[in-house]
Protein backbone atom coordinates (compact mmCIF):
# COMPACT_ATOMS: atom_id res chain seq x y z
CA UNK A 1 99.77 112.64 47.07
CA UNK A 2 99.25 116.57 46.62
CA UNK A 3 95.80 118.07 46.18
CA UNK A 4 96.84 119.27 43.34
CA UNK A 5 97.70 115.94 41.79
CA UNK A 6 96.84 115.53 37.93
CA UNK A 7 94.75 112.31 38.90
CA UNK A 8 93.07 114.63 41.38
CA UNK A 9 92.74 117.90 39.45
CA UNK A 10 91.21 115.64 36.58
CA UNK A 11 88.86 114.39 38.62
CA UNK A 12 87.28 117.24 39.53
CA UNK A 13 86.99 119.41 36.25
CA UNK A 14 84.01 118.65 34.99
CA UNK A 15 84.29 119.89 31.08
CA UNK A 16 84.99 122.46 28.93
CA UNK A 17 83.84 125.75 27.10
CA UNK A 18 80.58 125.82 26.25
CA UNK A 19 79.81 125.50 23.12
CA UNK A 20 77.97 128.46 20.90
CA UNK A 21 75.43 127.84 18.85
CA UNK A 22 75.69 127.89 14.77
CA UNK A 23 74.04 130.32 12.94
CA UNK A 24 73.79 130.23 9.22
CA UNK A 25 73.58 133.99 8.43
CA UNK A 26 71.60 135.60 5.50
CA UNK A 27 68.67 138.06 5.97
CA UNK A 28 66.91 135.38 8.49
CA UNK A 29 69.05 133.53 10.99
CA UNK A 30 68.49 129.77 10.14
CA UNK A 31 68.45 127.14 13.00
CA UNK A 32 70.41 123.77 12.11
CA UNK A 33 67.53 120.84 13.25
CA UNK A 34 68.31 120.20 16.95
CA UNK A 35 67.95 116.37 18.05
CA UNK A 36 66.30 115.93 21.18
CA UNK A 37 67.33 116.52 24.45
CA UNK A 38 67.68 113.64 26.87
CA UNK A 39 64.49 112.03 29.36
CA UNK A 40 65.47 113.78 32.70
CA UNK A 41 66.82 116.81 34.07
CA UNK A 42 71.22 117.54 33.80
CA UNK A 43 71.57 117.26 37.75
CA UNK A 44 69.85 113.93 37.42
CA UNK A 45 72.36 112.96 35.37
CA UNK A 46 75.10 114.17 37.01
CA UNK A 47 74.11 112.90 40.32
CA UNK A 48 73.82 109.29 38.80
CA UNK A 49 76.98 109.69 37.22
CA UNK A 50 78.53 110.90 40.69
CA UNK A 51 77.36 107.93 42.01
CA UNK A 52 78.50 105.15 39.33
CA UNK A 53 81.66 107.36 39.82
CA UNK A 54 82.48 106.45 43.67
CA UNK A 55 81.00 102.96 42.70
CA UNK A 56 84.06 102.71 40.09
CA UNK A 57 86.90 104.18 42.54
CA UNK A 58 85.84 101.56 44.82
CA UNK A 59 86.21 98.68 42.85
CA UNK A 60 88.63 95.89 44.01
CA UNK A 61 87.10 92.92 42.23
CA UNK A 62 88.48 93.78 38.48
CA UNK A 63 92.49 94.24 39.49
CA UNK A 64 93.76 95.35 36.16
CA UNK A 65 97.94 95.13 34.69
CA UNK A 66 98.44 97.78 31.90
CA UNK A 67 101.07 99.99 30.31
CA UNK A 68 100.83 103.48 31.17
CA UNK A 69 102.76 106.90 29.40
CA UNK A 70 103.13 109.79 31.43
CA UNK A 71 104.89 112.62 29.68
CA UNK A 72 105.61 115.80 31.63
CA UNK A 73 108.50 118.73 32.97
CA UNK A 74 109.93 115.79 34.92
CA UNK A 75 110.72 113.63 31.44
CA UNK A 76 109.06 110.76 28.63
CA UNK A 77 108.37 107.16 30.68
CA UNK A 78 106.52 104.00 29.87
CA UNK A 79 105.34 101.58 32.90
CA UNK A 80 103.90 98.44 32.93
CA UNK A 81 101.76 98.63 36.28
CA UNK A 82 99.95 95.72 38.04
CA UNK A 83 97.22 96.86 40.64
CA UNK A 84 97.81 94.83 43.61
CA UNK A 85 95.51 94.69 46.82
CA UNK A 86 97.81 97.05 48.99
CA UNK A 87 97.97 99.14 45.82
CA UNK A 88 99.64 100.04 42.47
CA UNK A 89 103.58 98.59 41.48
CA UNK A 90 104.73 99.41 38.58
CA UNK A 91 107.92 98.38 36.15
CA UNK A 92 110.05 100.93 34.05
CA UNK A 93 110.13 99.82 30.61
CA UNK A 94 110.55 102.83 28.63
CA UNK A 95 112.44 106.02 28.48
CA UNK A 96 111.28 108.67 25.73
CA UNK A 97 109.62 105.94 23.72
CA UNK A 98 112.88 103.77 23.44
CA UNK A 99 113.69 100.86 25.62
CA UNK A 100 115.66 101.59 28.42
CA UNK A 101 118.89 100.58 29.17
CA UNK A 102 120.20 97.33 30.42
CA UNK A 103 122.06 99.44 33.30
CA UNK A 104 118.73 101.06 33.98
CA UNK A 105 116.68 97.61 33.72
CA UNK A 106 118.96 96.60 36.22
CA UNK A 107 118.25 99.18 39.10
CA UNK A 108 114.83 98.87 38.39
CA UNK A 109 115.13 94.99 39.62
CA UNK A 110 116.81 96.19 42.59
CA UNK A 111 114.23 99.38 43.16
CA UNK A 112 111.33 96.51 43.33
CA UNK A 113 113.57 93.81 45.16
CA UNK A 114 113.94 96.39 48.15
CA UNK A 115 110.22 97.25 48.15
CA UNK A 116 110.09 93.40 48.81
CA UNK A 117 112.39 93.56 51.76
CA UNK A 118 111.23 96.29 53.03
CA UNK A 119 107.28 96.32 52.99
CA UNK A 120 106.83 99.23 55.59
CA UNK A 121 108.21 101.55 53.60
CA UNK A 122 105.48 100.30 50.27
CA UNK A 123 103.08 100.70 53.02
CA UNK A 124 103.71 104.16 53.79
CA UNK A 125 104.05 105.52 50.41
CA UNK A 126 100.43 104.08 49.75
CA UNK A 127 99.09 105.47 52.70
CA UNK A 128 100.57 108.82 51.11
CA UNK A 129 98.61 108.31 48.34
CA UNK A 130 95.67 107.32 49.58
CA UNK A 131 95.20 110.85 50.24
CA UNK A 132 94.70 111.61 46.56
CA UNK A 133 91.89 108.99 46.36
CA UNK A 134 89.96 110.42 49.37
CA UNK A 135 90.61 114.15 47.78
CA UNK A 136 88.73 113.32 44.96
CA UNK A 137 86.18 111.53 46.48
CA UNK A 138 85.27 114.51 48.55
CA UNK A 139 84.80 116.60 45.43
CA UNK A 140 83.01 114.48 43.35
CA UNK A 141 80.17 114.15 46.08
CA UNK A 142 79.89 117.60 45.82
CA UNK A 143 79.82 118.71 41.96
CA UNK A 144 75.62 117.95 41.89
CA UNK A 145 75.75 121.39 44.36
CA UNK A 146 79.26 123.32 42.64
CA UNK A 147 77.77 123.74 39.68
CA UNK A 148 75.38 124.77 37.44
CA UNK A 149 74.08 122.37 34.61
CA UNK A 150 72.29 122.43 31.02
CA UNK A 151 72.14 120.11 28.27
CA UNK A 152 75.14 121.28 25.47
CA UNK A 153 73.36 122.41 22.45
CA UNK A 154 73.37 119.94 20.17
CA UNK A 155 74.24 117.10 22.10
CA UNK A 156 77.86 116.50 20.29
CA UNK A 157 78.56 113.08 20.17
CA UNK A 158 82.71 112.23 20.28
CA UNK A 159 84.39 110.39 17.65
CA UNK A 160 84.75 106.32 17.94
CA UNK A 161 81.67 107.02 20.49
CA UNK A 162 80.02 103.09 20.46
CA UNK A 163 76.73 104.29 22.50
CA UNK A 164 75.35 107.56 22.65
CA UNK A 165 76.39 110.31 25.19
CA UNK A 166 74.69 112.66 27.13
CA UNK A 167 76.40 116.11 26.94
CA UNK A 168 76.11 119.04 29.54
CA UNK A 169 77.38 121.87 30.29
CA UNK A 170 78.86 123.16 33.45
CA UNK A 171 79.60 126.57 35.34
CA UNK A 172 80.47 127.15 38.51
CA UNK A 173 77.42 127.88 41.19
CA UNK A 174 77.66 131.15 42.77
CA UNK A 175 75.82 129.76 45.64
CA UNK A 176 77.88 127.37 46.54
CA UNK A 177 79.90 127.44 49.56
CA UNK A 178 83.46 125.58 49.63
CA UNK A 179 83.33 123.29 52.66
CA UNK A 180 87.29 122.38 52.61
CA UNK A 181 90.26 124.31 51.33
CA UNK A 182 90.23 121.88 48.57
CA UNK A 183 86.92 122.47 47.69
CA UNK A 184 87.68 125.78 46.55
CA UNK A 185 89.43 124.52 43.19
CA UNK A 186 85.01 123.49 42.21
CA UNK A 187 84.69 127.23 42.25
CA UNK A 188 86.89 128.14 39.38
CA UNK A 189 85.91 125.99 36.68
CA UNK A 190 83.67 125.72 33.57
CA UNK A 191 83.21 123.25 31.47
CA UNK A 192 81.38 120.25 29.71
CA UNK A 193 80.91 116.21 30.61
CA UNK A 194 80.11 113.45 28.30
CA UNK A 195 77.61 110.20 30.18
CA UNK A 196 77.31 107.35 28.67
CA UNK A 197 73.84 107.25 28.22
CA UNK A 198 73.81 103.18 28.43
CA UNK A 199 75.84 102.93 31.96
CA UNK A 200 75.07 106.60 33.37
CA UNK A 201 79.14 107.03 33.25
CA UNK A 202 81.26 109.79 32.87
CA UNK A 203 83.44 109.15 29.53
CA UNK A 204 85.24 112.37 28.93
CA UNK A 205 85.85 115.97 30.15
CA UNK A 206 87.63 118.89 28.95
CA UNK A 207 87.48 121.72 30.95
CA UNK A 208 89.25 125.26 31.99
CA UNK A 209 90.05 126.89 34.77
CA UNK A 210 87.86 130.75 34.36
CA UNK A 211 89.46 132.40 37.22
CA UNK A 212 91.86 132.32 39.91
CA UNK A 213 91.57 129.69 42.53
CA UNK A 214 93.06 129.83 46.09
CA UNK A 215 94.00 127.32 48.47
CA UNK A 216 94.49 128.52 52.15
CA UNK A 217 93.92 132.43 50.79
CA UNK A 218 96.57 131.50 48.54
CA UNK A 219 99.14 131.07 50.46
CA UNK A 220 99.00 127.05 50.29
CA UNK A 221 98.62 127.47 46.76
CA UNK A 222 97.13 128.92 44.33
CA UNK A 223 95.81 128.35 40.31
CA UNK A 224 95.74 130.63 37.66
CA UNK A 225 92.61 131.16 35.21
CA UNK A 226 93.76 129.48 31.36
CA UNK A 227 94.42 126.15 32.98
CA UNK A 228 92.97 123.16 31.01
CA UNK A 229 92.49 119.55 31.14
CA UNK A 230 91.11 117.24 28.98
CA UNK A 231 90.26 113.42 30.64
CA UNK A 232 88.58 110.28 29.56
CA UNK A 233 88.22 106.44 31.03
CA UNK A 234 86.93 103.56 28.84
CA UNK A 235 85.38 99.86 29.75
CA UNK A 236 87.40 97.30 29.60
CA UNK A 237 85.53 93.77 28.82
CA UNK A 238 82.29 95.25 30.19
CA UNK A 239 83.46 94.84 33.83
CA UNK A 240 85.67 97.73 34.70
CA UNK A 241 86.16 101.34 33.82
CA UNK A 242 89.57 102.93 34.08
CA UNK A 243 91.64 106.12 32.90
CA UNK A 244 92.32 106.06 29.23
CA UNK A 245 93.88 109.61 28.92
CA UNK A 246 94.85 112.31 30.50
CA UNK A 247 95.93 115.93 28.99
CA UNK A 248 96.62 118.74 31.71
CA UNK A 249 98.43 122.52 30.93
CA UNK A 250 97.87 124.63 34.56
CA UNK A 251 99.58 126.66 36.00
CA UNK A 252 100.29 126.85 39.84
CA UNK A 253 102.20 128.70 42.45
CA UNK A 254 102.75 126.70 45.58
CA UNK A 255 103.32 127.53 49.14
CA UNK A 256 103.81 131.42 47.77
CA UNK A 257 107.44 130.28 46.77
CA UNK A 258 107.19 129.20 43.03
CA UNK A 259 105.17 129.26 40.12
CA UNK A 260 105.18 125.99 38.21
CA UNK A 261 103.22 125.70 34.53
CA UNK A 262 102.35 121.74 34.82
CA UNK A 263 101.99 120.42 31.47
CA UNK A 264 100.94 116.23 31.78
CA UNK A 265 99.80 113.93 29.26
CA UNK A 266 98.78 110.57 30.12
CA UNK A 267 97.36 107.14 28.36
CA UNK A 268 96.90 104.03 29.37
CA UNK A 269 96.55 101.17 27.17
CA UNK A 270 97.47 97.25 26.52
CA UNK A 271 94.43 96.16 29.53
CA UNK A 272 94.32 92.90 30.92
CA UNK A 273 91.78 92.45 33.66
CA UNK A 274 93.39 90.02 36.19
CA UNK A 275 91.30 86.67 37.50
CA UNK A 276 92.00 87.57 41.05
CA UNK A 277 93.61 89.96 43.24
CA UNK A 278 96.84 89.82 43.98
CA UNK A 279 99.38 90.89 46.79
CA UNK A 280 101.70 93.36 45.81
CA UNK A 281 104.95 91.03 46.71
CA UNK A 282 103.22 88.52 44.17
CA UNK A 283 102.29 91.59 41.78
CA UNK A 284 105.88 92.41 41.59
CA UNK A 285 107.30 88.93 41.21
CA UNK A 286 105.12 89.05 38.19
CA UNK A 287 106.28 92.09 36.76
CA UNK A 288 109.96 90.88 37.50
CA UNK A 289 108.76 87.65 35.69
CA UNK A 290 108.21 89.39 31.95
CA UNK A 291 111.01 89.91 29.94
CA UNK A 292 111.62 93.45 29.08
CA UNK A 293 113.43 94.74 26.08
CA UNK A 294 116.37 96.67 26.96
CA UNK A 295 118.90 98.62 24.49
């Protein structure tokens, strides 16, 4: 997997714009009633949250199947994706929000019947993405020290919110110095993070990217300020969080060959936490198992 990954981009921006206060003008300025801030200090909760973060990208008791939607440059498809203990397989099942085709449903039995005969190669592609995972893990250890945090005015609570929310702001730290190549993407962005103040979890983010960001002195890669990305994971059953959505416009040039503008929207839904893990050859007998409505 790319450091520049959605899943890994998303990860890492920590919120949005901040927001300005409201003013109700006449010959005074008039303060709306603020409610009160939080117990604690924003790093505080930021740090917990890093930490119930890595807790959650660790967890392989709560194996999950689900349908996921990833629209993007590439096309419109709908999986149905079991996690299995060697890692994620995953089903076709729909092409542009239509069922795909029976020709189509049929190469997708044969795509998963080869990864069964040939497990080295499902190995190797989840080693490949394994990289991805240890990405982000590296930069969420370090936002407590990339940034710069204060309560959002206001405290704005997001609709369908079931427990209250922390809310604070973020900016990048000019004191902070970019250990890895990859680190440098902490130092371009500027936003705002939701905690559930009941679990001490991050629940949403929507942040921008305020100024160009270089990989390698840009010659790896490199993304452009007006990037922005909007993210948020839910609980399912009070056991496990996971990605809910995903909404991503950057742009980036790679390798100093081409300039790509990577629009991505992603949502996950239809959860079903699984009693026990399971191996991915029994993962994908399952999937093969459903029935899947073809055209």
């Amino acid at each position: 997997m790319s450091p520049l990954s959605p899943l890994v981009v998303a990860m890492m921006l920590w919120g949005a714009f901040n927001s300005q206060f409201a003013l109700a003008q006449s010959n005074t300025a008039v303060f709306a009633p603020q409610p009160p801030l939080p117990p604690g200090t924003p790093n505080s909760w930021v740090e917990g949250a890093v930490r119930n973060e890595l807790v959650i990208m660790q967890d392989e008791k709560h194996p999950m199947r689900y349908l996921m939607r990833i629209v993007n440059r590439k096309g419109d498809i709908t999986r149905e994706v079991i996690e299995s203990a060697q890692g994620n397989v995953a089903r076709l099942i729909q092409r542009d929000g239509k069922p795909i085709t029976a020709e189509e449903d049929a190469a997708e039995r044969s795509r998963l019947n080869d990864i069964l005969s040939s497990p080295d190669d499902f190995l190797k592609h989840e080693q490949r993405n394994s990289a991805g995972q240890t990405y982000a893990t590296q930069l969420i250890k370090l936002l407590p020290q990339a940034g710069l945090y204060t309560y959002a005015p206001g405290q704005p609570q997001p609709a369908g919110a079931t427990s209250p929310q922390v809310v604070i702001d973020f900016q990048p730290n000019p004191a902070f110095h970019p250990p890895s190549m990859v680190a440098e993407l902490l130092t371009g962005l500027k936003g705002r993070v939701w905690i559930d103040a009941r679990t001490g979890t991050m629940t949403r983010i929507e942040g921008d990217v305020i100024r160009p960001v270089n990989f390698g002195w840009g010659i790896v890669a490199r993304i452009y300020p007006g990037g922005h990305v909007e993210f948020e994971q839910t609980q399912i059953d009070g056991k496990r969080w996971i990605y809910s959505h995903l909404d991503m416009n950057i742009t980036v040039r790679e390798v100093m060959l081409h300039t790509v503008n990577d629009k991505t929207r992603m949502s996950t839904w239809n959860f079903q936490l699984l009693p026990s893990p399971l191996s991915y050859q029994d993962a994908i007998h399952s999937l093969l198992a459903r029935p899947t409505q073809v055209q």
